[in-house]
N, C-alpha and C. Protein backbone atom coordinates (compact mmCIF):
# COMPACT_ATOMS: atom_id res chain seq x y z
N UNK A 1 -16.89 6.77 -25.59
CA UNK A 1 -16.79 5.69 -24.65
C UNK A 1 -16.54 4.40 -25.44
N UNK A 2 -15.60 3.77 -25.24
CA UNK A 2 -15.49 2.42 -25.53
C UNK A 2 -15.76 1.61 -24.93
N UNK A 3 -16.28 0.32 -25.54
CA UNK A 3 -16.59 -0.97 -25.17
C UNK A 3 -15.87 -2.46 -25.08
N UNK A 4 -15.94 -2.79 -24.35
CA UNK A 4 -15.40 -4.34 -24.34
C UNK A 4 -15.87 -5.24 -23.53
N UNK A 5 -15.85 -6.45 -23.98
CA UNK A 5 -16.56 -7.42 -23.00
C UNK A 5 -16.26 -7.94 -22.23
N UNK A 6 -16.96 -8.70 -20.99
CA UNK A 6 -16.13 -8.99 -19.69
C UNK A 6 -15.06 -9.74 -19.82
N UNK A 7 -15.11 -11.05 -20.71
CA UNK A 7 -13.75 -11.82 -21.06
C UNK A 7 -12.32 -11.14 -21.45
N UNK A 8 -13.10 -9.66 -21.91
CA UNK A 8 -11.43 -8.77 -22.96
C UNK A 8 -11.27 -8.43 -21.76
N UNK A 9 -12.39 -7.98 -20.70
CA UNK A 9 -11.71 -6.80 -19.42
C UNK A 9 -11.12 -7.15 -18.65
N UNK A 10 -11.52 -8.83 -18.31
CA UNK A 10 -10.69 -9.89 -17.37
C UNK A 10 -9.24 -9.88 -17.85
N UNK A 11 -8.74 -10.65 -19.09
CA UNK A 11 -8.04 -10.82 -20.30
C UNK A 11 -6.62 -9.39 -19.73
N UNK A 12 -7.06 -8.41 -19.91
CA UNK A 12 -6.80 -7.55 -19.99
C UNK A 12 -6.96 -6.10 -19.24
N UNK A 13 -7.03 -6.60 -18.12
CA UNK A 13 -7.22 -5.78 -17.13
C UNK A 13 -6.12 -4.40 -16.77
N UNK A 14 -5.04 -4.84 -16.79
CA UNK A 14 -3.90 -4.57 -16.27
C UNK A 14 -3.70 -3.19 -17.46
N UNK A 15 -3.78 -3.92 -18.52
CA UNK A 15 -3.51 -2.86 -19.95
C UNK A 15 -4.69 -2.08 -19.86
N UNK A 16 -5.55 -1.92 -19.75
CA UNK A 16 -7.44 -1.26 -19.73
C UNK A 16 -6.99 -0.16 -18.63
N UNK A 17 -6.68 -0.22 -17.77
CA UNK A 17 -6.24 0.63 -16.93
C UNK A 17 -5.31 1.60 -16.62
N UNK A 18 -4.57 0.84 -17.33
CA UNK A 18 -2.99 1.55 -17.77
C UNK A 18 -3.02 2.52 -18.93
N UNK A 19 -4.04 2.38 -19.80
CA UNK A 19 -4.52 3.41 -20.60
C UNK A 19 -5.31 4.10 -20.67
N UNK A 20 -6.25 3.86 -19.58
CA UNK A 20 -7.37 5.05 -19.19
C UNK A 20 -6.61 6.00 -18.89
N UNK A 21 -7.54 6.77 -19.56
CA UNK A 21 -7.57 8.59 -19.21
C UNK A 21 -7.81 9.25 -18.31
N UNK A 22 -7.99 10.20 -17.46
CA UNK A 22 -8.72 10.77 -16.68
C UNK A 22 -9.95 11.29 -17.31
N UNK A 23 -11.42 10.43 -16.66
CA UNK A 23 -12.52 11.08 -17.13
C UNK A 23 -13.26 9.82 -17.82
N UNK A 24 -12.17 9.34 -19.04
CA UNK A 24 -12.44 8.27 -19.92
C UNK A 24 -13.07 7.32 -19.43
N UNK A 25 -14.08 6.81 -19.87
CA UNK A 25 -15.04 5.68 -19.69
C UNK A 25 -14.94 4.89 -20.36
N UNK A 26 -14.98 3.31 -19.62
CA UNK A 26 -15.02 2.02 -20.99
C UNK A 26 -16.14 1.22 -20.20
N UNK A 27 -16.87 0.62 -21.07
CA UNK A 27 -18.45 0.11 -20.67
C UNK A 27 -17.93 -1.51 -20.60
N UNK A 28 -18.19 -2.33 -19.82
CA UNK A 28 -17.87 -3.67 -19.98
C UNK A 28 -19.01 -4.41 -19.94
N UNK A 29 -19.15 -4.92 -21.05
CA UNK A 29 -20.87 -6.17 -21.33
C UNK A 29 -20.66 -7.07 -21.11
N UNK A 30 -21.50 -7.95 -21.12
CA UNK A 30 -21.69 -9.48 -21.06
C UNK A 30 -22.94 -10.06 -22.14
N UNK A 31 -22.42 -10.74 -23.27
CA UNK A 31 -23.62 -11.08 -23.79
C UNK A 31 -24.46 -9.33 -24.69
N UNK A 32 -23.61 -8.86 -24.77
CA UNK A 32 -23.97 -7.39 -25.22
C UNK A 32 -25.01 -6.73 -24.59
N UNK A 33 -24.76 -6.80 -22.71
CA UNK A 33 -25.69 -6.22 -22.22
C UNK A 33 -24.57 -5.46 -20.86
N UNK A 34 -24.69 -4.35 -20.69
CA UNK A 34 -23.85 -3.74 -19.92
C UNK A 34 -24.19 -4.11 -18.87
N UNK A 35 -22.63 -4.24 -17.79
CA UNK A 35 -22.77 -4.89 -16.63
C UNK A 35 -21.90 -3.56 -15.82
N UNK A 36 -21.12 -3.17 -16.33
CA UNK A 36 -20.11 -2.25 -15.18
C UNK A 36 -19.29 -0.97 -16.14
N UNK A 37 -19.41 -0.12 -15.49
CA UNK A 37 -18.30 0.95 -16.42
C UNK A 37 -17.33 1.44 -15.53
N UNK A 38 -16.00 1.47 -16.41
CA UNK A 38 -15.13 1.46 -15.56
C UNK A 38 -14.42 3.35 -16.07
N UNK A 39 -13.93 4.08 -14.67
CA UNK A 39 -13.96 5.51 -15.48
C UNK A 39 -12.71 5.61 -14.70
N UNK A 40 -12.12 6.37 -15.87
CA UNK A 40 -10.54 7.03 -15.36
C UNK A 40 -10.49 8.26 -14.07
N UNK A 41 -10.06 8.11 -13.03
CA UNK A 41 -9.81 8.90 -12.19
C UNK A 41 -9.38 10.26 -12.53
N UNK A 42 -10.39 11.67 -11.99
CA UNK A 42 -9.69 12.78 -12.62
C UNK A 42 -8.41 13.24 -11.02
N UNK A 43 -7.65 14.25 -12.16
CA UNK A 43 -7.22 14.79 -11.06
C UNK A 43 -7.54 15.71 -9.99
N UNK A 44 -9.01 16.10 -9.77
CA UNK A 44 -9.47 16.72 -9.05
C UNK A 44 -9.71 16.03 -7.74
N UNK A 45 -9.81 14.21 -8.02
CA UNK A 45 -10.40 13.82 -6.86
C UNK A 45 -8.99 12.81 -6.37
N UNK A 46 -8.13 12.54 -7.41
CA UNK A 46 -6.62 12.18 -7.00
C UNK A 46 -5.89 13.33 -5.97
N UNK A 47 -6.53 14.45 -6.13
CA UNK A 47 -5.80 15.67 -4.81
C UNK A 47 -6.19 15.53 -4.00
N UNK A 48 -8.03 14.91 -3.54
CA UNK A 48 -8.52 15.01 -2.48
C UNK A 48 -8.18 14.15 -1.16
N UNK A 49 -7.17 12.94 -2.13
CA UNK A 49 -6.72 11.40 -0.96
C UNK A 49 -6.30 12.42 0.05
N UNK A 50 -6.29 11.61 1.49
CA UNK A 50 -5.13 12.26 2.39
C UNK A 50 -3.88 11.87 2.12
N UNK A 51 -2.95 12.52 2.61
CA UNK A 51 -1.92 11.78 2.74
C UNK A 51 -1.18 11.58 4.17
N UNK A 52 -0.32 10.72 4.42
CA UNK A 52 -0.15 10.00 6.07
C UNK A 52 0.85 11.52 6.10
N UNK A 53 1.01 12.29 7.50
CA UNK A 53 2.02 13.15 8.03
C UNK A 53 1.96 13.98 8.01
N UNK A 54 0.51 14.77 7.18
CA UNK A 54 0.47 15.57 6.60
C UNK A 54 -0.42 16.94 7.91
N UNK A 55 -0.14 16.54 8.99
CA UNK A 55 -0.21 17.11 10.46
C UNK A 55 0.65 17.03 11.49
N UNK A 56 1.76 16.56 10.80
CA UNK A 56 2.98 15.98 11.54
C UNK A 56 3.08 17.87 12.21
N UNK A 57 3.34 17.77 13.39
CA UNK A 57 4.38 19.22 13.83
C UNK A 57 2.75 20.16 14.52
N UNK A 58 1.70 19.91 14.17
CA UNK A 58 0.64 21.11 14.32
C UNK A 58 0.23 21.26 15.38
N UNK A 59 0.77 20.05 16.66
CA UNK A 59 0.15 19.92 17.79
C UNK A 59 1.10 20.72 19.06
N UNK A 60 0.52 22.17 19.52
CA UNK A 60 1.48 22.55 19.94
C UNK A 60 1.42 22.87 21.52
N UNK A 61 0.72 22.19 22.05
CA UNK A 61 0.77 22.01 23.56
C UNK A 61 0.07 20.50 24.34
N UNK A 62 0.80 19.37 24.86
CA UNK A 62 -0.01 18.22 25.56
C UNK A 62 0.68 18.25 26.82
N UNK A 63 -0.75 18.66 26.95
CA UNK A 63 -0.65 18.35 29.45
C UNK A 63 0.07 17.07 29.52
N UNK A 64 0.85 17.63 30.57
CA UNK A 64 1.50 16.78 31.50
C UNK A 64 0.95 15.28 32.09
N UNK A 65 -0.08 15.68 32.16
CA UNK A 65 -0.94 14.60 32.56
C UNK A 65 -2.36 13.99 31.86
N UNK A 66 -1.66 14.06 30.54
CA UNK A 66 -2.67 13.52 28.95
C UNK A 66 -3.06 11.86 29.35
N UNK A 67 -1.48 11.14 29.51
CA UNK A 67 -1.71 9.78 29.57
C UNK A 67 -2.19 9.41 30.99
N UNK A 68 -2.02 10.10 31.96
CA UNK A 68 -2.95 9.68 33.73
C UNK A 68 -4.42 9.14 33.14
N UNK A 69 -4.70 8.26 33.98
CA UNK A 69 -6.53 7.72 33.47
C UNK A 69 -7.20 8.77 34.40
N UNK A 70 -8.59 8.74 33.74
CA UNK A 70 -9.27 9.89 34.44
C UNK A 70 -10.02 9.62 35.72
N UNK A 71 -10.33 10.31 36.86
CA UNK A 71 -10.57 10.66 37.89
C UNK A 71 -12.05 9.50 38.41
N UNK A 72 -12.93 9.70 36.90
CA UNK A 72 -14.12 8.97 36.47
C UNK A 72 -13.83 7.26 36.81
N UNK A 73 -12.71 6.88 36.12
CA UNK A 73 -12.10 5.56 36.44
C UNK A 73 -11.68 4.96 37.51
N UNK A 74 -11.15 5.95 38.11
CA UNK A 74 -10.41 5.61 39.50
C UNK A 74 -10.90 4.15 40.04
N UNK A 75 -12.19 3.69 40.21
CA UNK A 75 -13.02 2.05 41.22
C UNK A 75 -12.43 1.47 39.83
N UNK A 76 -12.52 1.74 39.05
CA UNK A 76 -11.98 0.21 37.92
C UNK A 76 -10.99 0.04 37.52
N UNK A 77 -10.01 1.13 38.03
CA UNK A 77 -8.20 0.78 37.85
C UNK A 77 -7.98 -0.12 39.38
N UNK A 78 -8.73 0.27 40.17
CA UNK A 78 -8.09 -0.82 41.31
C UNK A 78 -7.84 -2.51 41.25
């Protein structure tokens, strides 16, 4: 695990990230007292995102009368 301090992690954020590993940990101090650790994303939990569409097509029957309001409503649509 490497270390750096909050000024390098600010400083250098963009690059710190861009070279994490999956897994890899870097500890960020303040005053040489740890405040936050920052850990590389594995790919086990990068598979788990959803992704948008990914049910597109599965829906394979909607009644005729899905969008009608229900029966229950009827006194408060008037």
């Amino acid at each position: 695990m490497s270390t750096v301090t909050l000024e390098e992690a600010q400083a250098g954020l963009a690059d710190l990230i861009q070279h994490l590993q999956p897994g890899e940990e870097v500890l960020i101090t303040r005053g040489n007292q740890p405040v936050a650790r920052l850990v590389g994303e594995t790919m086990a939990n990068r598979k788990r995102l959803r992704r948008l569409g990914t049910l597109q097509g599965t829906v394979a029957f909607v009644a005729s009368d899905f969008d009608e309001p229900l029966a229950d409503f009827g006194e408060y649509m008037e």
